[in-house]
Structures are given as C-alpha cells and as structure tokens.
N, C-alpha and C. Protein backbone atom coordinates (compact mmCIF):
# COMPACT_ATOMS: atom_id res chain seq x y z
N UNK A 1 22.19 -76.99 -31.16
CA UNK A 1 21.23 -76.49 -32.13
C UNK A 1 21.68 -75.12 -32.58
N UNK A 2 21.67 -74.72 -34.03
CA UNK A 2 21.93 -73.66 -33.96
C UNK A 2 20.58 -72.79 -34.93
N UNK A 3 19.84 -72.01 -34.49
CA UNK A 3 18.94 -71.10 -34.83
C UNK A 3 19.15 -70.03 -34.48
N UNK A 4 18.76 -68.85 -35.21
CA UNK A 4 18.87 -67.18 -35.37
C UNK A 4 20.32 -66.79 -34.35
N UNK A 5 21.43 -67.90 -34.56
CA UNK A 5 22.43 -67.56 -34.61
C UNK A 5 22.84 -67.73 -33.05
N UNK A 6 21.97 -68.61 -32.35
CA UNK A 6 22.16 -69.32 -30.84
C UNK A 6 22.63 -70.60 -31.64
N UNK A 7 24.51 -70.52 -30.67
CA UNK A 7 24.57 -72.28 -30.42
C UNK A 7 24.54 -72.95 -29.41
N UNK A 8 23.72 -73.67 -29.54
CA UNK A 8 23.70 -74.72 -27.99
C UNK A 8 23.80 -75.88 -28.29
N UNK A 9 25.16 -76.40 -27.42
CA UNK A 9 25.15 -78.20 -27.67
C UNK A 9 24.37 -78.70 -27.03
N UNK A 10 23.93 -79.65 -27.64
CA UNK A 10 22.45 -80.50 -27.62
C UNK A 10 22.66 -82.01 -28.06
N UNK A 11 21.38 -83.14 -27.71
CA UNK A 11 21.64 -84.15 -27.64
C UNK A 11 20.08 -84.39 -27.97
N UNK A 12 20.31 -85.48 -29.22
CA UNK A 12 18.72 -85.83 -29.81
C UNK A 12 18.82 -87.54 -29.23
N UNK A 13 17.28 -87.86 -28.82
CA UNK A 13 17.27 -89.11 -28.47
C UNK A 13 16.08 -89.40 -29.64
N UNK A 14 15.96 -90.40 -29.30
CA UNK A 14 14.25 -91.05 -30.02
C UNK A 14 13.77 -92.74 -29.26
N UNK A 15 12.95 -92.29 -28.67
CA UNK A 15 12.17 -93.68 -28.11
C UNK A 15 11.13 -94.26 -29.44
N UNK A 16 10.77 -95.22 -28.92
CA UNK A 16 10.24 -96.26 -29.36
C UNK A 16 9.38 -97.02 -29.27
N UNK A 17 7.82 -96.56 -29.40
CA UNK A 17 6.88 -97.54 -28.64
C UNK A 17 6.49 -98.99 -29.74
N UNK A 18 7.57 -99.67 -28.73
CA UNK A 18 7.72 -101.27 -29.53
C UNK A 18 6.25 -101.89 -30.11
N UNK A 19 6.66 -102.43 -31.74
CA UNK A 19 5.26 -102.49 -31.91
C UNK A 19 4.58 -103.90 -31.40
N UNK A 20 6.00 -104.70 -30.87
CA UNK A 20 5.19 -106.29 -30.45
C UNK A 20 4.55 -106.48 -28.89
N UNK A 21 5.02 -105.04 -28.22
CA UNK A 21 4.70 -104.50 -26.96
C UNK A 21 4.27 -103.53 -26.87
N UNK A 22 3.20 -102.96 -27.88
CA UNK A 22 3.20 -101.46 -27.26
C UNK A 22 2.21 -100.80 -26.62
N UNK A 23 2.84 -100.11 -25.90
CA UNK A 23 1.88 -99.27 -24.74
C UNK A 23 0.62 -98.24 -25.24
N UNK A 24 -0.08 -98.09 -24.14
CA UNK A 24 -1.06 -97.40 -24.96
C UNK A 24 0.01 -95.89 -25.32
N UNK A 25 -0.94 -94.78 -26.16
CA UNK A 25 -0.26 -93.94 -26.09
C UNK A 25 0.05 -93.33 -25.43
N UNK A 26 -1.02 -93.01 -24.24
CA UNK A 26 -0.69 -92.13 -22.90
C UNK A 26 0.00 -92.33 -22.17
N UNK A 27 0.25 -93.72 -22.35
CA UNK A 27 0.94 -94.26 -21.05
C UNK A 27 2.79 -93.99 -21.44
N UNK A 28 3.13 -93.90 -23.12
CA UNK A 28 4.00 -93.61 -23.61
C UNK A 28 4.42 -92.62 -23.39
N UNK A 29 3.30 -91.70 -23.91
CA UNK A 29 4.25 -90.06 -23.74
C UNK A 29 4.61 -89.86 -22.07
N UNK A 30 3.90 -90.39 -21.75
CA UNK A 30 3.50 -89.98 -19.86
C UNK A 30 5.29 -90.62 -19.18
N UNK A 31 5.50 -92.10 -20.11
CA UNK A 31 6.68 -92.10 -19.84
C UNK A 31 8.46 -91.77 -20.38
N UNK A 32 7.78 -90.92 -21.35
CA UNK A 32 8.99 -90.36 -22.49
C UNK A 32 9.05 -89.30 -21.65
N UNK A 33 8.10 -88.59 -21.36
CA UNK A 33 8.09 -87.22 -20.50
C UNK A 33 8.65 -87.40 -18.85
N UNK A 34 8.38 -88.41 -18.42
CA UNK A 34 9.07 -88.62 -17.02
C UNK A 34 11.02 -88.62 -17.49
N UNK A 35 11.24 -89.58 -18.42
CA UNK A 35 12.49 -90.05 -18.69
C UNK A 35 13.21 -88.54 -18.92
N UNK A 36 12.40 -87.92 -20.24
CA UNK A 36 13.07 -86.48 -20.71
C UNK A 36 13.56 -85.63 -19.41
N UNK A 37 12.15 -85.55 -18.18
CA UNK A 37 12.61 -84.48 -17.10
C UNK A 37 13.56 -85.21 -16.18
N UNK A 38 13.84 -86.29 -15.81
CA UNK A 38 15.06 -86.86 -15.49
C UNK A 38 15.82 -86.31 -15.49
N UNK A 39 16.21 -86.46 -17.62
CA UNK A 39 17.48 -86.44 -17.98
C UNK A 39 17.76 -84.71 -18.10
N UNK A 40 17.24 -84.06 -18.06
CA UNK A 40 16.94 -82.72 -17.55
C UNK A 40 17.63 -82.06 -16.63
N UNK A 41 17.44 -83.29 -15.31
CA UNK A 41 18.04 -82.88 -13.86
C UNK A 41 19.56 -83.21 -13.97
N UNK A 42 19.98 -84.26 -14.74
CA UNK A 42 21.28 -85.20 -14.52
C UNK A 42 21.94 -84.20 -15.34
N UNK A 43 21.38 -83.73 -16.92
CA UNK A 43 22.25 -82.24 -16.97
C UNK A 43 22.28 -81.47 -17.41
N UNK A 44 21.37 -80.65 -16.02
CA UNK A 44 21.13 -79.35 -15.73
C UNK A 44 20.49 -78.61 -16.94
N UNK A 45 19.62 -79.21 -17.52
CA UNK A 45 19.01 -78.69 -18.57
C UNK A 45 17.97 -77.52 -18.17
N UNK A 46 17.33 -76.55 -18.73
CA UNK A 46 16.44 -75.61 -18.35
C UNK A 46 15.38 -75.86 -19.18
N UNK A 47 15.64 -76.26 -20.48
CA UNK A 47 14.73 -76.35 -21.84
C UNK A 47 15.43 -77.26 -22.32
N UNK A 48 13.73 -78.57 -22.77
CA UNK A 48 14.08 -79.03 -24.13
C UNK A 48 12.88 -79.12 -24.69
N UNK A 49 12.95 -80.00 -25.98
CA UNK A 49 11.29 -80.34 -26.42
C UNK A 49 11.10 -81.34 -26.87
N UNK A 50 10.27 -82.07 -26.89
CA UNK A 50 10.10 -83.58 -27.31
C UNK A 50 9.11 -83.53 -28.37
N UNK A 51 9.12 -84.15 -29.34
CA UNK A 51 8.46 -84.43 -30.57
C UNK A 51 7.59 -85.86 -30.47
N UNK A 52 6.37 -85.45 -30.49
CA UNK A 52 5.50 -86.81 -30.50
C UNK A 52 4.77 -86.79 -32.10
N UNK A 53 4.67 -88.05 -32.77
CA UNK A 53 4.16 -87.78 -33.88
C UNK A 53 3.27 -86.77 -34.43
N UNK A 54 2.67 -86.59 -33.26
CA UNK A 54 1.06 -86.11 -33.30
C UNK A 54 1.51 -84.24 -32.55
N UNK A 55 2.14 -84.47 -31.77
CA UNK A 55 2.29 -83.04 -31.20
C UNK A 55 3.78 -82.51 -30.80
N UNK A 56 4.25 -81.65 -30.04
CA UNK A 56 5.51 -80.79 -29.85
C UNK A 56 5.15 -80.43 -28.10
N UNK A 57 6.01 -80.74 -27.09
CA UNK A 57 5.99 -80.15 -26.42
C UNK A 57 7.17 -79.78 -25.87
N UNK A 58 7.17 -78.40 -25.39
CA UNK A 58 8.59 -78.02 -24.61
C UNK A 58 8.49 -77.82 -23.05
N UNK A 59 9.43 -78.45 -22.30
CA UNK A 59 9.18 -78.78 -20.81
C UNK A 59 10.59 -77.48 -20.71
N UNK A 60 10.15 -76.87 -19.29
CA UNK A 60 11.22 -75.49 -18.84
C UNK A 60 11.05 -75.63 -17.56
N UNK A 61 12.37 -75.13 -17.05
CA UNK A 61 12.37 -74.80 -15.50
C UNK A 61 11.81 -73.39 -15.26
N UNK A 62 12.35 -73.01 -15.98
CA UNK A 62 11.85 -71.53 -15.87
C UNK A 62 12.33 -70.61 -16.98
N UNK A 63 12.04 -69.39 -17.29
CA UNK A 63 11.81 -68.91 -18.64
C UNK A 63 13.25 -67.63 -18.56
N UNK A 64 14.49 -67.97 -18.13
CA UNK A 64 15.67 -67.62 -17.77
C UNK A 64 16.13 -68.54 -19.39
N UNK A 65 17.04 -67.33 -20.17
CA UNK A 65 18.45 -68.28 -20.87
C UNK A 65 19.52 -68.89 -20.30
N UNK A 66 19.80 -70.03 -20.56
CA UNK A 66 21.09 -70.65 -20.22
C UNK A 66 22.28 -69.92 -20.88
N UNK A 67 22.86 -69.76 -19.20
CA UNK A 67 24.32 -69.00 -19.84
C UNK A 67 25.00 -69.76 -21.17
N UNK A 68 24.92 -70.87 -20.99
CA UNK A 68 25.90 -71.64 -21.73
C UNK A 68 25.94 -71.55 -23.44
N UNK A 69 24.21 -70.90 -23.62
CA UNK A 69 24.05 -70.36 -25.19
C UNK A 69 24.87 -69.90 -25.58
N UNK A 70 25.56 -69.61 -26.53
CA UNK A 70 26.13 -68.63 -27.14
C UNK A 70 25.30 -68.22 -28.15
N UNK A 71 25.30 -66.57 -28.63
CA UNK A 71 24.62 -65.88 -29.87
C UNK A 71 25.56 -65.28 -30.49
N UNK A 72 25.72 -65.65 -31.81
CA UNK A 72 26.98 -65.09 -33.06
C UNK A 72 25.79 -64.41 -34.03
N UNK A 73 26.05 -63.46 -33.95
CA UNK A 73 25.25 -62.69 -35.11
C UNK A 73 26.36 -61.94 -36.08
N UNK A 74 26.85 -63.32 -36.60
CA UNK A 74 28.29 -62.68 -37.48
C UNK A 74 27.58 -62.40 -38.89
C-alpha cells in the first residue's frame, strides 16, 4: 500500500458469502475475522483491515510500526 509516502507490500483477499449458501451475517464476519487473524500469524502481520460492506475494521497486535514499512518522502 502506498499512502503519505509509506510502502508496504500487502496482499488483498475478498471472501464471499455464497448466495446459494449463505450464512447469516454474523456468523460471516465472525468467520472472515477468525481466517484474517490466522493469516496474520502465518505472516507476521501487526495490522490489517477488513472491509465489510457495511463497516471497516482494523485488527492490531499492538500499536508498534512494522520495521518492514518503508517512508519516502521524496
């Protein structure tokens, strides 16, 4: 992502609550949000945010920058 001149490589997913199966909503986000903090642990993420039609949330380990940012304020 690159904003106010932070780049961080990043990885966009998008789930899918199937419409010939679909779950209620809670039960959706409840499991988009398990999957997201998973994939979190597997790598080593600190921050991300997930986009639900309806709302935005950002899940953190803790409120530390990842070295791995870089900031170009060229």
């Amino acid at each position: 992502m690159v904003l106010d001149g932070q780049n961080e490589p990043h990885i966009r997913l998008e789930f899918l609550n199937y419409p010939r199966f679909p779950l209620e909503q809670d039960v959706f986000k409840s499991e988009v949000i398990a999957m997201v903090e998973h994939l979190m642990e597997v790598f080593r993420q600190n921050r991300t945010v997930v986009v639900f039609t309806d709302e935005t949330i950002m899940l953190q380990n803790n409120t530390e920058i990842d070295p791995r940012i870089t900031h170009d304020i060229s």
